[in-house]
C-alpha atoms as a PDB file:
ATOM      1  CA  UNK A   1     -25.444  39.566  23.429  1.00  0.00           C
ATOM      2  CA  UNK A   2     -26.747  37.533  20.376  1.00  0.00           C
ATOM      3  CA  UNK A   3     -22.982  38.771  18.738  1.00  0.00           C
ATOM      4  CA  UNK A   4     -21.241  37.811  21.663  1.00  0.00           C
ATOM      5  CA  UNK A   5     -22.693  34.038  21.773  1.00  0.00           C
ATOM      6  CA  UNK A   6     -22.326  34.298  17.446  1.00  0.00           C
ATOM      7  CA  UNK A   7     -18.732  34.823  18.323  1.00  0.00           C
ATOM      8  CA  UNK A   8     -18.159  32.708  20.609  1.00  0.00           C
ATOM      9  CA  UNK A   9     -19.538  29.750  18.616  1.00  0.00           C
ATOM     10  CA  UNK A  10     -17.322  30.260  15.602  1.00  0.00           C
ATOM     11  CA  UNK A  11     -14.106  30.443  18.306  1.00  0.00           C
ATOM     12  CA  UNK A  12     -15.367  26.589  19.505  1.00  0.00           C
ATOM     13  CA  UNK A  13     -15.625  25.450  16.188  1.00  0.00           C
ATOM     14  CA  UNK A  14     -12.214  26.751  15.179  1.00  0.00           C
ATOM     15  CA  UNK A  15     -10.814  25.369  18.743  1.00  0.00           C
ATOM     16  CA  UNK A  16     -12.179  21.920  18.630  1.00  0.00           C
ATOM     17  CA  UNK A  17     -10.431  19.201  16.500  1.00  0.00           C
ATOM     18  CA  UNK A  18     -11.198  17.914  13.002  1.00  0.00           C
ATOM     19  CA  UNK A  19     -11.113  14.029  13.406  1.00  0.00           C
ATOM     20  CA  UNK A  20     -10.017  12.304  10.134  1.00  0.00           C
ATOM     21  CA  UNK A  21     -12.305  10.083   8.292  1.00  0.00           C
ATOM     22  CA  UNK A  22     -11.163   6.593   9.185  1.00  0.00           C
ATOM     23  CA  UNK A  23      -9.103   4.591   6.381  1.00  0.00           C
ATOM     24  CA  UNK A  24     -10.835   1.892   4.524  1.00  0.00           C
ATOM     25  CA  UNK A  25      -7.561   1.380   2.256  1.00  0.00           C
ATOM     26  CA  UNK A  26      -4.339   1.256   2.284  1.00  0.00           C
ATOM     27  CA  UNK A  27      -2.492   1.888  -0.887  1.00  0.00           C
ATOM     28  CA  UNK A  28       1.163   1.266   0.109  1.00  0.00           C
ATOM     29  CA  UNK A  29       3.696   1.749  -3.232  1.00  0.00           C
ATOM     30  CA  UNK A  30       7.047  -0.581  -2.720  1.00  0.00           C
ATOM     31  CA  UNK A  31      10.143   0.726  -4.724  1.00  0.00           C
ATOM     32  CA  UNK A  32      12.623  -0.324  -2.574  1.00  0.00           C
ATOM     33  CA  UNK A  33      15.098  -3.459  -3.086  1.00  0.00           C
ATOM     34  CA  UNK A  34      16.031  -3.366   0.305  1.00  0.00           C
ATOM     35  CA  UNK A  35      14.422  -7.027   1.976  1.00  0.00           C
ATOM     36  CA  UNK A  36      14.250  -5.185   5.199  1.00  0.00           C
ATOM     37  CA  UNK A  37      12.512  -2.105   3.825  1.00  0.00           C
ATOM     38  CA  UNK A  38      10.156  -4.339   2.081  1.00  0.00           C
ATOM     39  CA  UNK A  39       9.431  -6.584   5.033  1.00  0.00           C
ATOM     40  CA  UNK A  40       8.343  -3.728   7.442  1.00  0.00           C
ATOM     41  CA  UNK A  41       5.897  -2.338   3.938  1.00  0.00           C
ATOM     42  CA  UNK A  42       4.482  -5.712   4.194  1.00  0.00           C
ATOM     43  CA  UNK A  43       4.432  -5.936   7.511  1.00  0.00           C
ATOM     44  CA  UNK A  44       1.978  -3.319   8.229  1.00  0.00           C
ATOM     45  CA  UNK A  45      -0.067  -4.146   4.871  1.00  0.00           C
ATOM     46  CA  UNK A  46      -0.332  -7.161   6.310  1.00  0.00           C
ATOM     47  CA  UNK A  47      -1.409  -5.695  10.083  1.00  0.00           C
ATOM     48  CA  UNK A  48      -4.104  -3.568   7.608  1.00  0.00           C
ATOM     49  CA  UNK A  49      -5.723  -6.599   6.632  1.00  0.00           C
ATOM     50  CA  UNK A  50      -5.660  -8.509   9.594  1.00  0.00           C
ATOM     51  CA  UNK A  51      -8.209  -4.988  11.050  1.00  0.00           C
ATOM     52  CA  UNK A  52     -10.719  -5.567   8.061  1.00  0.00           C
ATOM     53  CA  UNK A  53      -8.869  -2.365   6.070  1.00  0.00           C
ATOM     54  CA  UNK A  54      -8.810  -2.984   2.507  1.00  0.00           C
ATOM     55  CA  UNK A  55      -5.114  -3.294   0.924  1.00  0.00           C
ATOM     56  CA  UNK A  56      -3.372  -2.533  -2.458  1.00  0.00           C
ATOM     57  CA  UNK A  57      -0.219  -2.688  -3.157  1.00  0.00           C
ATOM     58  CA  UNK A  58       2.127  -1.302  -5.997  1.00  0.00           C
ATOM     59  CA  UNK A  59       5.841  -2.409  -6.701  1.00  0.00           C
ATOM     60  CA  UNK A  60       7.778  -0.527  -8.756  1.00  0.00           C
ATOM     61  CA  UNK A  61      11.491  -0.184  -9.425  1.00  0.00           C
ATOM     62  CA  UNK A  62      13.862  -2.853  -7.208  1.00  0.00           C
ATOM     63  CA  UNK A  63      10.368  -3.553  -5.697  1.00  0.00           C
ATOM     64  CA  UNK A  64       8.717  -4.765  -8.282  1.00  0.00           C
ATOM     65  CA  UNK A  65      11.514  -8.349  -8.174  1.00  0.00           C
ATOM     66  CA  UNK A  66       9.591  -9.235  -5.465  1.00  0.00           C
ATOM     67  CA  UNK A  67       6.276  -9.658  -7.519  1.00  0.00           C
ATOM     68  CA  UNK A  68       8.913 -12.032 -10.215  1.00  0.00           C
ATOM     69  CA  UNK A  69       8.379 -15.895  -9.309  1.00  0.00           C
ATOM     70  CA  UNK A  70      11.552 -17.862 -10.218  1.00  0.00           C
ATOM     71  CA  UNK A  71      13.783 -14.116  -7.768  1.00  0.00           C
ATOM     72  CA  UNK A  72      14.839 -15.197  -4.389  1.00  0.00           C
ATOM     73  CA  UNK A  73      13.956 -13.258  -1.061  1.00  0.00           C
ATOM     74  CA  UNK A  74      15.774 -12.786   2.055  1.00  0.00           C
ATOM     75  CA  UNK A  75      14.431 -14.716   5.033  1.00  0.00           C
ATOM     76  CA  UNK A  76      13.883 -12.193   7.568  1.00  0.00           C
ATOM     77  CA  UNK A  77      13.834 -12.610  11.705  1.00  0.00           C
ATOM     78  CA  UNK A  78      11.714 -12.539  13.757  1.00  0.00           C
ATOM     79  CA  UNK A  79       9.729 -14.770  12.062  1.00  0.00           C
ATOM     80  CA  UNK A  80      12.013 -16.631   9.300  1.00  0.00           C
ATOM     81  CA  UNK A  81       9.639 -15.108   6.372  1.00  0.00           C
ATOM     82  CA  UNK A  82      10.544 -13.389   3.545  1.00  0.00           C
ATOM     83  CA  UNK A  83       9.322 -10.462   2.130  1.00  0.00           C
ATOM     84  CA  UNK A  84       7.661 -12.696  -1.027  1.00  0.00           C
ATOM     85  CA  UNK A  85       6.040 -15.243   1.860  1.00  0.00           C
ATOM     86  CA  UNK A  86       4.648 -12.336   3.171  1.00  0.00           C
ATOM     87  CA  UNK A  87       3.670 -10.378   0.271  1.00  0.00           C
ATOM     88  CA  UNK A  88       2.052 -13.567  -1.199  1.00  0.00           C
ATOM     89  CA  UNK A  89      -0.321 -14.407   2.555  1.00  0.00           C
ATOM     90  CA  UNK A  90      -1.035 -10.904   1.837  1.00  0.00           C
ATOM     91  CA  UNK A  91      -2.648 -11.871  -1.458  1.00  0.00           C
ATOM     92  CA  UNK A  92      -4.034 -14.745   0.119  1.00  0.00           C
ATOM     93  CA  UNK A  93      -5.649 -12.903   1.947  1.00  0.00           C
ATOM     94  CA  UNK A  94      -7.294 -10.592  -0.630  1.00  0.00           C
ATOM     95  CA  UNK A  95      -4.324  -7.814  -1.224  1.00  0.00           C
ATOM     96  CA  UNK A  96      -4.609  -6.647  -5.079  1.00  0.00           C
ATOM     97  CA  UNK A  97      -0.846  -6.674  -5.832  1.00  0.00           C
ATOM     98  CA  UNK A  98       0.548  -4.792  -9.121  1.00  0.00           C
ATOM     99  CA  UNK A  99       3.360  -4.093 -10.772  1.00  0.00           C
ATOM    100  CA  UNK A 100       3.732  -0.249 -11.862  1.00  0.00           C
ATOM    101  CA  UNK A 101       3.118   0.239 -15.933  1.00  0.00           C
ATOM    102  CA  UNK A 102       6.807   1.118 -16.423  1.00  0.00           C
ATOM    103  CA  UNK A 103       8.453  -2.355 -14.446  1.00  0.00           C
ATOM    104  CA  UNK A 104       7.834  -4.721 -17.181  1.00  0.00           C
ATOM    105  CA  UNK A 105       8.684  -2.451 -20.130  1.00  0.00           C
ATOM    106  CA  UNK A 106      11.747  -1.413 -18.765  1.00  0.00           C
ATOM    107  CA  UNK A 107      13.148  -5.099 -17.783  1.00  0.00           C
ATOM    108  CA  UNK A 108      13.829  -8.196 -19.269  1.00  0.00           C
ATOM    109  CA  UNK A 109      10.656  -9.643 -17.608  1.00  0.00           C
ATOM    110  CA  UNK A 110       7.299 -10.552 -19.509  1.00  0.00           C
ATOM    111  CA  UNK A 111       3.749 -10.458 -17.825  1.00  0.00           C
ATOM    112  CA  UNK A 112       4.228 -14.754 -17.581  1.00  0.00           C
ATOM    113  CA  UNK A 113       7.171 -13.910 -15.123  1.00  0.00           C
ATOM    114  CA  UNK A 114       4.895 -12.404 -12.544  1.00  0.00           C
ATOM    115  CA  UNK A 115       3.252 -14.667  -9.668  1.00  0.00           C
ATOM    116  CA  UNK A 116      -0.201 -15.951 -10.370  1.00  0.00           C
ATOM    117  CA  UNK A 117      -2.425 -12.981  -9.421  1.00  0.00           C
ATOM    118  CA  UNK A 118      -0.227 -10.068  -9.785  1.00  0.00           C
ATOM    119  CA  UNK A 119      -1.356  -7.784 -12.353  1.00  0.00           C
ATOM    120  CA  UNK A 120      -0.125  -4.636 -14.496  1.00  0.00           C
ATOM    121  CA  UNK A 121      -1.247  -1.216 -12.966  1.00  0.00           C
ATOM    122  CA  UNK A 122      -2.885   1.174 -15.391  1.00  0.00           C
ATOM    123  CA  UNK A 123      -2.071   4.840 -13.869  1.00  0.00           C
ATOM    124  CA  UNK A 124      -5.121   6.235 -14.521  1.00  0.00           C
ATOM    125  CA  UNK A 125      -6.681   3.393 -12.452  1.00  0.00           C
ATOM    126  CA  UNK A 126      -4.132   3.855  -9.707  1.00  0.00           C
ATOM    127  CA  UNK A 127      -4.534   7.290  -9.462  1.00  0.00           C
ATOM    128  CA  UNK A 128      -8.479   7.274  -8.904  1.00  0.00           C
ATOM    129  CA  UNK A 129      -7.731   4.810  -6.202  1.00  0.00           C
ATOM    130  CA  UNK A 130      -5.459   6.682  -4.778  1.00  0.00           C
ATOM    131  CA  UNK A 131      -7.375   9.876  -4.791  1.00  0.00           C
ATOM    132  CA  UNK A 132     -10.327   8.604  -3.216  1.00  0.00           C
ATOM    133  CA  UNK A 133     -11.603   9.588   0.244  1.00  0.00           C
ATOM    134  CA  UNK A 134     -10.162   7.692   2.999  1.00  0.00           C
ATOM    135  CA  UNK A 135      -7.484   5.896   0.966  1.00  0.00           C
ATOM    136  CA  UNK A 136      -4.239   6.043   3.183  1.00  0.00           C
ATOM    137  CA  UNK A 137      -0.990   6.315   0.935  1.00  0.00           C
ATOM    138  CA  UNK A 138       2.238   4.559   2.313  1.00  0.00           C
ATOM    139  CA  UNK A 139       5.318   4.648   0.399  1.00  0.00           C
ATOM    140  CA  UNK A 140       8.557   2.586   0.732  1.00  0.00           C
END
């Protein structure tokens, strides 16, 4: 009997779901040039911060032009913002917003190009963020 109910307890615990530990970051990477690809990034960044989640946000490659202040954006629809209105409310309010260690290098841009309160990632920093517990990873 006792290896019957033994048994039987390890076949419910196998059985009954593993909930995830909830996020308390989101670490979204942008690499992508497109306006619309970038808009729907920031639009659930933004969404994270609006539900108290902590954000941080990397842009790298064709991404990283929208962390440049004298580049352009494309005004988007529904809401007639572009992807650098919204990636700037979202360091408003209290996004950490870097460009990757290998943008600036490999441009014609210097760290006095960037807008006020973007910063230069260092990947070993990065990395620890990203591999700590319940740190969600979205990448565009």
């Amino acid at each position: 009997m006792k290896k019957l109910l033994i048994t039987l307890a390890l076949g419910v615990s196998v059985v009954l779901p593993v909930h995830a530990e909830s996020a308390t970051d989101l670490f979204v990477t942008l690499n992508s040039g497109n306006p619309q690809t970038q808009g729907m990034a920031l639009v659930l960044a933004n969404q994270a911060i609006e539900q108290k989640v902590g954000v941080r946000v990397l842009l790298c490659s064709e991404g990283g032009q929208l962390g440049i202040k004298d580049r352009e954006s494309t005004v988007l629809k529904p809401r007639n913002v572009t992807p650098k209105d919204m990636l700037q409310g979202l360091m408003k309010a209290g996004a950490k917003v870097e460009v990757c260690a290998l943008f600036l290098p490999n441009s014609d841009w210097k760290p006095a190009d960037l807008i006020d309160g973007i910063g230069v990632a260092k990947p070993a920093d990065v990395t620890a963020h990203m591999l700590q517990p319940g740190v969600k990873v979205l990448s565009y």
